[in-house]
C-alpha atoms as a PDB file:
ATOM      1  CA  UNK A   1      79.743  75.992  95.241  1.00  0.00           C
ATOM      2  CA  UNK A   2      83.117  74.694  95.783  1.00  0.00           C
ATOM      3  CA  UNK A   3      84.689  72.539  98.501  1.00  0.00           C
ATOM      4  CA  UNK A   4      87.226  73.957 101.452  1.00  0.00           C
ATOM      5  CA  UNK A   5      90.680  72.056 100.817  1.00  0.00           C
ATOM      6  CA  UNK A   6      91.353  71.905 104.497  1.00  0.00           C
ATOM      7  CA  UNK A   7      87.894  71.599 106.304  1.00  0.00           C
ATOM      8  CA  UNK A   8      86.137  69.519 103.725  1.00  0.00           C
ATOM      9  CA  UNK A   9      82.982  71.671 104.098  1.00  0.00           C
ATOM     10  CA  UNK A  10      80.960  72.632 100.428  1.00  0.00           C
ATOM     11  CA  UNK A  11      80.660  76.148 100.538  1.00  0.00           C
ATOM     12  CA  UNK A  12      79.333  79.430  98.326  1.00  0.00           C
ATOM     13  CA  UNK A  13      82.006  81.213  95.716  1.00  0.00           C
ATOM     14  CA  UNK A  14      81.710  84.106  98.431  1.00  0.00           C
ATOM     15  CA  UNK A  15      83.328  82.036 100.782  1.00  0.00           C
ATOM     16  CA  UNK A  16      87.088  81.714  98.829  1.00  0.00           C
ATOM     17  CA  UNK A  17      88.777  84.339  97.794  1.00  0.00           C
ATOM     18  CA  UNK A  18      89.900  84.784  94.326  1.00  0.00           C
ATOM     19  CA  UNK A  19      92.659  83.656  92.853  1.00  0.00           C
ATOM     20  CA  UNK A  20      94.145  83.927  88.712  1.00  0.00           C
ATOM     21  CA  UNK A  21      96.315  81.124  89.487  1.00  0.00           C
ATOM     22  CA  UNK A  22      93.821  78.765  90.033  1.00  0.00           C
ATOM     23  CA  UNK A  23      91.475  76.959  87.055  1.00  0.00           C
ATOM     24  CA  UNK A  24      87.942  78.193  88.768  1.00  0.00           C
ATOM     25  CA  UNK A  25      89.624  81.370  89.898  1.00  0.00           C
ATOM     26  CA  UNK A  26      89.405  81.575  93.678  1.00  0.00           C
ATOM     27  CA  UNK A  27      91.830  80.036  96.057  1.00  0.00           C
ATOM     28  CA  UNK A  28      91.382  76.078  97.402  1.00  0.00           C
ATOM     29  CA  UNK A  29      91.505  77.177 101.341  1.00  0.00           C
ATOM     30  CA  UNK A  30      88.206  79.106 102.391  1.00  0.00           C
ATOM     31  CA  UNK A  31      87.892  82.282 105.007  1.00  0.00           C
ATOM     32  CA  UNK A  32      86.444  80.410 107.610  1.00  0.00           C
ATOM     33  CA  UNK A  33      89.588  78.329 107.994  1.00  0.00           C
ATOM     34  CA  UNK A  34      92.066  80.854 106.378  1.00  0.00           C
ATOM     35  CA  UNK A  35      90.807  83.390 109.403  1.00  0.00           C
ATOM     36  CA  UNK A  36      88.451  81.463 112.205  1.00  0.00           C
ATOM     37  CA  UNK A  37      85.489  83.351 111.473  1.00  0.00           C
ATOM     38  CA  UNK A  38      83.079  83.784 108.781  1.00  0.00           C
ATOM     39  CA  UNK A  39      83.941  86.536 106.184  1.00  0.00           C
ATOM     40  CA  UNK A  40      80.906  88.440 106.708  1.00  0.00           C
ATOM     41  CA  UNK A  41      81.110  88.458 110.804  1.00  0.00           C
ATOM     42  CA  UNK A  42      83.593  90.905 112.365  1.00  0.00           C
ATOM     43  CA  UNK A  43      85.887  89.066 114.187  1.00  0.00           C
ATOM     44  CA  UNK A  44      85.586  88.656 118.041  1.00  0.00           C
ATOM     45  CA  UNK A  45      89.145  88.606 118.754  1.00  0.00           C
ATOM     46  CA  UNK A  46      90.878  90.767 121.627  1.00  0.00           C
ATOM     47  CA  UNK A  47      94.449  92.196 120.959  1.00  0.00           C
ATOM     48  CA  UNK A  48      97.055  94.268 123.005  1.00  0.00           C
ATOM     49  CA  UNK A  49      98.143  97.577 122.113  1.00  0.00           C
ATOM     50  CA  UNK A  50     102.063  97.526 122.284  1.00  0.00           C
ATOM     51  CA  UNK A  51     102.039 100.870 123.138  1.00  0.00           C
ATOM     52  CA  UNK A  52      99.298 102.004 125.975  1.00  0.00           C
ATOM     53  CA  UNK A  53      99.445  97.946 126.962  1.00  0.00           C
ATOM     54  CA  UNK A  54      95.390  97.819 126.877  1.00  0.00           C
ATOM     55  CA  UNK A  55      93.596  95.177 125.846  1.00  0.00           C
ATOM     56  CA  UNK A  56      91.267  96.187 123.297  1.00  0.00           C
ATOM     57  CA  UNK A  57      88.833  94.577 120.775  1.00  0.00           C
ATOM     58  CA  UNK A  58      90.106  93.821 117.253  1.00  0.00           C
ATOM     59  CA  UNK A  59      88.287  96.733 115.811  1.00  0.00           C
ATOM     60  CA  UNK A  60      89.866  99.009 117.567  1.00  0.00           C
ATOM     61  CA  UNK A  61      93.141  98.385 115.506  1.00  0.00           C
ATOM     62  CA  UNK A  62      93.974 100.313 112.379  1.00  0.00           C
ATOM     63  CA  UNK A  63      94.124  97.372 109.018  1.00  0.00           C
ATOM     64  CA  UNK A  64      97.791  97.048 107.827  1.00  0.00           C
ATOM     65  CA  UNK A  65      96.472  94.939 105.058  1.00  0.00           C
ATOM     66  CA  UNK A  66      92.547  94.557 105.154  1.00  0.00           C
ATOM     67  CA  UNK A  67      92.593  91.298 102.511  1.00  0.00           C
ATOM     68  CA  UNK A  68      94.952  89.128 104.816  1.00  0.00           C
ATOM     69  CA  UNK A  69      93.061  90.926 108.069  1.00  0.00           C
ATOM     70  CA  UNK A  70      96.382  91.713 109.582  1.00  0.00           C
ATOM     71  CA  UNK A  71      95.766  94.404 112.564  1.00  0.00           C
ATOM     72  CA  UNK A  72      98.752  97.227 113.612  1.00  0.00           C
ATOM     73  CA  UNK A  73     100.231  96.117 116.497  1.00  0.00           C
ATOM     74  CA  UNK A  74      99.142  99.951 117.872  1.00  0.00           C
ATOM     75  CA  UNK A  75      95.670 100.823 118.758  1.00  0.00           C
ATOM     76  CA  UNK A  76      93.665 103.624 116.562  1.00  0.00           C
ATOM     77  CA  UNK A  77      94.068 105.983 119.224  1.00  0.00           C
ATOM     78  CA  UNK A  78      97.577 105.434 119.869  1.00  0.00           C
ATOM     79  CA  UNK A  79      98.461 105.332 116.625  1.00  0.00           C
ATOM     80  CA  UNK A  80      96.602 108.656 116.081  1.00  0.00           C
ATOM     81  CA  UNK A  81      99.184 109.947 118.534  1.00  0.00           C
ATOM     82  CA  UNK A  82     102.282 108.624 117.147  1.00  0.00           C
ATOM     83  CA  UNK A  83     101.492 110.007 113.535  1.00  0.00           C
ATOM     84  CA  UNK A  84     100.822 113.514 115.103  1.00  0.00           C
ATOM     85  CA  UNK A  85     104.008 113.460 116.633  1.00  0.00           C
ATOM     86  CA  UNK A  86     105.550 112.233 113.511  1.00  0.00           C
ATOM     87  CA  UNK A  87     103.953 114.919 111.499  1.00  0.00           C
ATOM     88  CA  UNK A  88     104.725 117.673 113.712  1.00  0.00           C
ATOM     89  CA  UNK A  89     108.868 116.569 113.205  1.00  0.00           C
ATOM     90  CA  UNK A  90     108.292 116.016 109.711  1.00  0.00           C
ATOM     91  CA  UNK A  91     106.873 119.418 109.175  1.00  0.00           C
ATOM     92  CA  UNK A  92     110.138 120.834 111.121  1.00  0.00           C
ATOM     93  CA  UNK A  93     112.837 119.019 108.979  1.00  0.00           C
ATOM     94  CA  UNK A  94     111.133 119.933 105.847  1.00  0.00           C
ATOM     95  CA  UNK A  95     111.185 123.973 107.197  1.00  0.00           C
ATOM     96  CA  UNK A  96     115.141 123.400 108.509  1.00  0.00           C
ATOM     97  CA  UNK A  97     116.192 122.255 105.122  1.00  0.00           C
ATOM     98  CA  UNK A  98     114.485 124.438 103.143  1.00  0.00           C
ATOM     99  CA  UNK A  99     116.299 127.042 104.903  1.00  0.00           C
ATOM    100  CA  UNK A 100     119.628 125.308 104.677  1.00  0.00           C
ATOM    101  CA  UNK A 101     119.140 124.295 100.692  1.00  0.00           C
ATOM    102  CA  UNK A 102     117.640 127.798  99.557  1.00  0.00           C
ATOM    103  CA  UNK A 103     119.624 130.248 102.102  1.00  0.00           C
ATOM    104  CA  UNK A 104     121.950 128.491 103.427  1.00  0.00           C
ATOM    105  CA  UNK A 105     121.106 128.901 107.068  1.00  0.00           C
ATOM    106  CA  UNK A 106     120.012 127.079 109.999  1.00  0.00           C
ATOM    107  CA  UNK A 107     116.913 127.173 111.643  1.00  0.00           C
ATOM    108  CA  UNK A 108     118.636 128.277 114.732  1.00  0.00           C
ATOM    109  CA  UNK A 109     119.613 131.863 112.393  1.00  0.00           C
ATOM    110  CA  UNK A 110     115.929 132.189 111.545  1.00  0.00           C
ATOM    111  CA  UNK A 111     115.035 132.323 115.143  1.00  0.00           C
ATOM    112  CA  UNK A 112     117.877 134.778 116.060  1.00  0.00           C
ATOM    113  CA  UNK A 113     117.047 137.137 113.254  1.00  0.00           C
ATOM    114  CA  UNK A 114     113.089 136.684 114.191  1.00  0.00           C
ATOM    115  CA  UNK A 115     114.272 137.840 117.475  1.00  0.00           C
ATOM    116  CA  UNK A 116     116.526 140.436 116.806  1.00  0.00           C
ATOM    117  CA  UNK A 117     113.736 141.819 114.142  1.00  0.00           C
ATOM    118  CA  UNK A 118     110.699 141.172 117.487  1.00  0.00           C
ATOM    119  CA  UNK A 119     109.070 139.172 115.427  1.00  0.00           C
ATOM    120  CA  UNK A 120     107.570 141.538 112.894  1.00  0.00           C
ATOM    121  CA  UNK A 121     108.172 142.327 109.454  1.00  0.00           C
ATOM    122  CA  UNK A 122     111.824 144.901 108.649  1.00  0.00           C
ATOM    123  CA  UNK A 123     109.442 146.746 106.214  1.00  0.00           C
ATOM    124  CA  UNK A 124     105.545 147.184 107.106  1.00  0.00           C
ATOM    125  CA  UNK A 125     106.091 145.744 111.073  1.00  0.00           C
ATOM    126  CA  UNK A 126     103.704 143.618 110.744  1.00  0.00           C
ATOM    127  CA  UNK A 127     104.223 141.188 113.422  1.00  0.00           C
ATOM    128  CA  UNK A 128     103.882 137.251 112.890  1.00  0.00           C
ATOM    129  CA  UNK A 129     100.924 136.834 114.722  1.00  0.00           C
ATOM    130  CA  UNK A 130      98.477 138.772 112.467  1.00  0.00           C
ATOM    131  CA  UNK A 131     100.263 136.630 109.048  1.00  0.00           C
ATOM    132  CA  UNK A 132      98.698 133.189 108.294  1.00  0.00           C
ATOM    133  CA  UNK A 133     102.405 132.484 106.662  1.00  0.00           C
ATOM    134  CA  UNK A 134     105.775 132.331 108.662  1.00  0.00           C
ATOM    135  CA  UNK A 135     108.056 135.428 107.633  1.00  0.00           C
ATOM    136  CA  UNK A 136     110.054 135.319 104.455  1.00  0.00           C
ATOM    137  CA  UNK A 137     113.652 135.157 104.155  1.00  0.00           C
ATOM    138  CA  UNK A 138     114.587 138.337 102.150  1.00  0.00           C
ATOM    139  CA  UNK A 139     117.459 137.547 100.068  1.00  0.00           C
ATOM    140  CA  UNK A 140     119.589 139.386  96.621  1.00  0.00           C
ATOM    141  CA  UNK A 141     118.827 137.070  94.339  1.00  0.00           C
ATOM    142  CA  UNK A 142     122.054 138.193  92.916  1.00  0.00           C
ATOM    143  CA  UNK A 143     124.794 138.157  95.717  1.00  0.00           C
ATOM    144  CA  UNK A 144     123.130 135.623  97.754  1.00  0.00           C
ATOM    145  CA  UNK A 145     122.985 137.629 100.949  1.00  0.00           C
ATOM    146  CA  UNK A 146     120.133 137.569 103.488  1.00  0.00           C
ATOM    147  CA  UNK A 147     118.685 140.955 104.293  1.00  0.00           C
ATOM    148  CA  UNK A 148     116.231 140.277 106.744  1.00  0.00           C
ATOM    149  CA  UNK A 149     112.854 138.629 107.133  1.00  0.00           C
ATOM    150  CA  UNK A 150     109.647 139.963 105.527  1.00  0.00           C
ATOM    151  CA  UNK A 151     105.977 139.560 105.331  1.00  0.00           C
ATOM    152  CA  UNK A 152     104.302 138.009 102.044  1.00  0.00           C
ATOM    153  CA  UNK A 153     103.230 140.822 100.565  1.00  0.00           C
ATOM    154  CA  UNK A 154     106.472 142.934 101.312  1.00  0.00           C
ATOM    155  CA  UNK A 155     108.530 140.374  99.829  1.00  0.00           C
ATOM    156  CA  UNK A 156     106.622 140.148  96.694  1.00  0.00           C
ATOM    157  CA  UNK A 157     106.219 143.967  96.195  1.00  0.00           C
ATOM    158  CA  UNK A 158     110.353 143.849  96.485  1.00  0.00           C
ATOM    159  CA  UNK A 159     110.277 141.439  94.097  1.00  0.00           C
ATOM    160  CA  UNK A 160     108.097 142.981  91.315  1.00  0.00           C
ATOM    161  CA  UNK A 161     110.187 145.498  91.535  1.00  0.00           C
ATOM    162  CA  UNK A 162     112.995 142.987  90.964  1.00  0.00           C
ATOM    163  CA  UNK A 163     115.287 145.475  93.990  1.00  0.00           C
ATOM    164  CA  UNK A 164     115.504 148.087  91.673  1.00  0.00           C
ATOM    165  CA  UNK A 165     116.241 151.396  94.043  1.00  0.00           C
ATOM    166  CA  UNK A 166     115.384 153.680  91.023  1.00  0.00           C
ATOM    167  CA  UNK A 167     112.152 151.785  90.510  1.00  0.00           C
ATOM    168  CA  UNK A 168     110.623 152.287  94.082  1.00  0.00           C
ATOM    169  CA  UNK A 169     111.935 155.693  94.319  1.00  0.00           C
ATOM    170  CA  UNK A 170     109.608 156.550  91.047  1.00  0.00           C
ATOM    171  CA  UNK A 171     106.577 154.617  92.603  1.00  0.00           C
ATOM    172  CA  UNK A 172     106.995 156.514  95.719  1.00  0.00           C
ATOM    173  CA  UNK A 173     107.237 159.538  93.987  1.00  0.00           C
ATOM    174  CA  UNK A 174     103.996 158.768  91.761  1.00  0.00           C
ATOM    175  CA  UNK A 175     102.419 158.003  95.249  1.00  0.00           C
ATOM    176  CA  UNK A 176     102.994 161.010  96.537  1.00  0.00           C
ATOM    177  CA  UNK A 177     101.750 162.907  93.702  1.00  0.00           C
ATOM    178  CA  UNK A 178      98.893 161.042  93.179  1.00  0.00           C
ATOM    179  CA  UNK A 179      95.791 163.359  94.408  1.00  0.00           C
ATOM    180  CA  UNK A 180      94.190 161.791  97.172  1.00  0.00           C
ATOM    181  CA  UNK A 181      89.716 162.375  97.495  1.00  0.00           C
END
């Protein structure tokens, strides 16, 4: 038991939250008048969403910090919105400058050589719609220069082969020859 410094009132341990600064280890003030309600009833409070301008019940605000009980000042479901939306953009900058920091081109020249290509794949024509994966920026590895844009697998098979010419003329060659059942 220990006794509120502010409302006088002799209440539980439960009641004050803990503190390392002080001797008995919990704080002096306790919830009830830290908060105006008990710790263990949700509070009744109504709040306005800054956003959609509703009135809503406490509970239907997002914590910012659940030990002090501070609310957002958006609702859950607006807030749901905004962080789509924020998501959505994020996911585009990270795309446009991994195409600016690896190739050196804008997201603008990834669209243009999409179209130019109709959206499919220079090698197998696979087209974008049947690939879980956006198409891959084909590149030499030694010069630097784009070549076009490929599916996964194309890309990789190019790059096992590390662009040697003589390389995937033998394998076609030894898939030609092969006997087929």
């Amino acid at each position: 038991m220990k006794k509120c410094n502010r409302c006088n009132e002799e209440r539980d341990l439960s009641y004050f939250k803990k503190s390392s600064k002080s001797k008995d280890g919990h704080i002096g003030t306790c919830k009830i008048c830290q908060y105006g309600h008990e710790p263990h009833k949700k509070a009744t409070i109504d709040k306005k969403c800054k956003l959609c301008l509703e009135t809503k019940p406490v509970e239907d605000f997002p914590f910012i910090n659940k030990e002090r009980q501070w609310y957002d000042s958006r609702c859950k479901k607006c807030n749901n919105k905004r962080l789509e939306i924020l998501r959505s953009s994020t996911k585009e900058r990270k795309r446009k400058t991994m195409l600016r920091k690896n190739y050196g081109i804008s997201l603008e020249t990834y669209d243009n050589m999409y179209k130019n290509q109709k959206g499919c794949c220079v090698i197998c024509k696979t087209t974008q719609e049947s690939l879980s994966k956006p198409l891959n920026v084909d590149h030499c590895h030694t010069t630097g220069i784009i070549r076009g844009l490929l599916c996964s697998n194309c890309n990789s098979g190019l790059g096992f082969f590390k662009d040697n010419i003589e390389s995937l003329q033998e394998a076609i060659k030894y898939l030609l020859n092969v006997k087929k059942p």
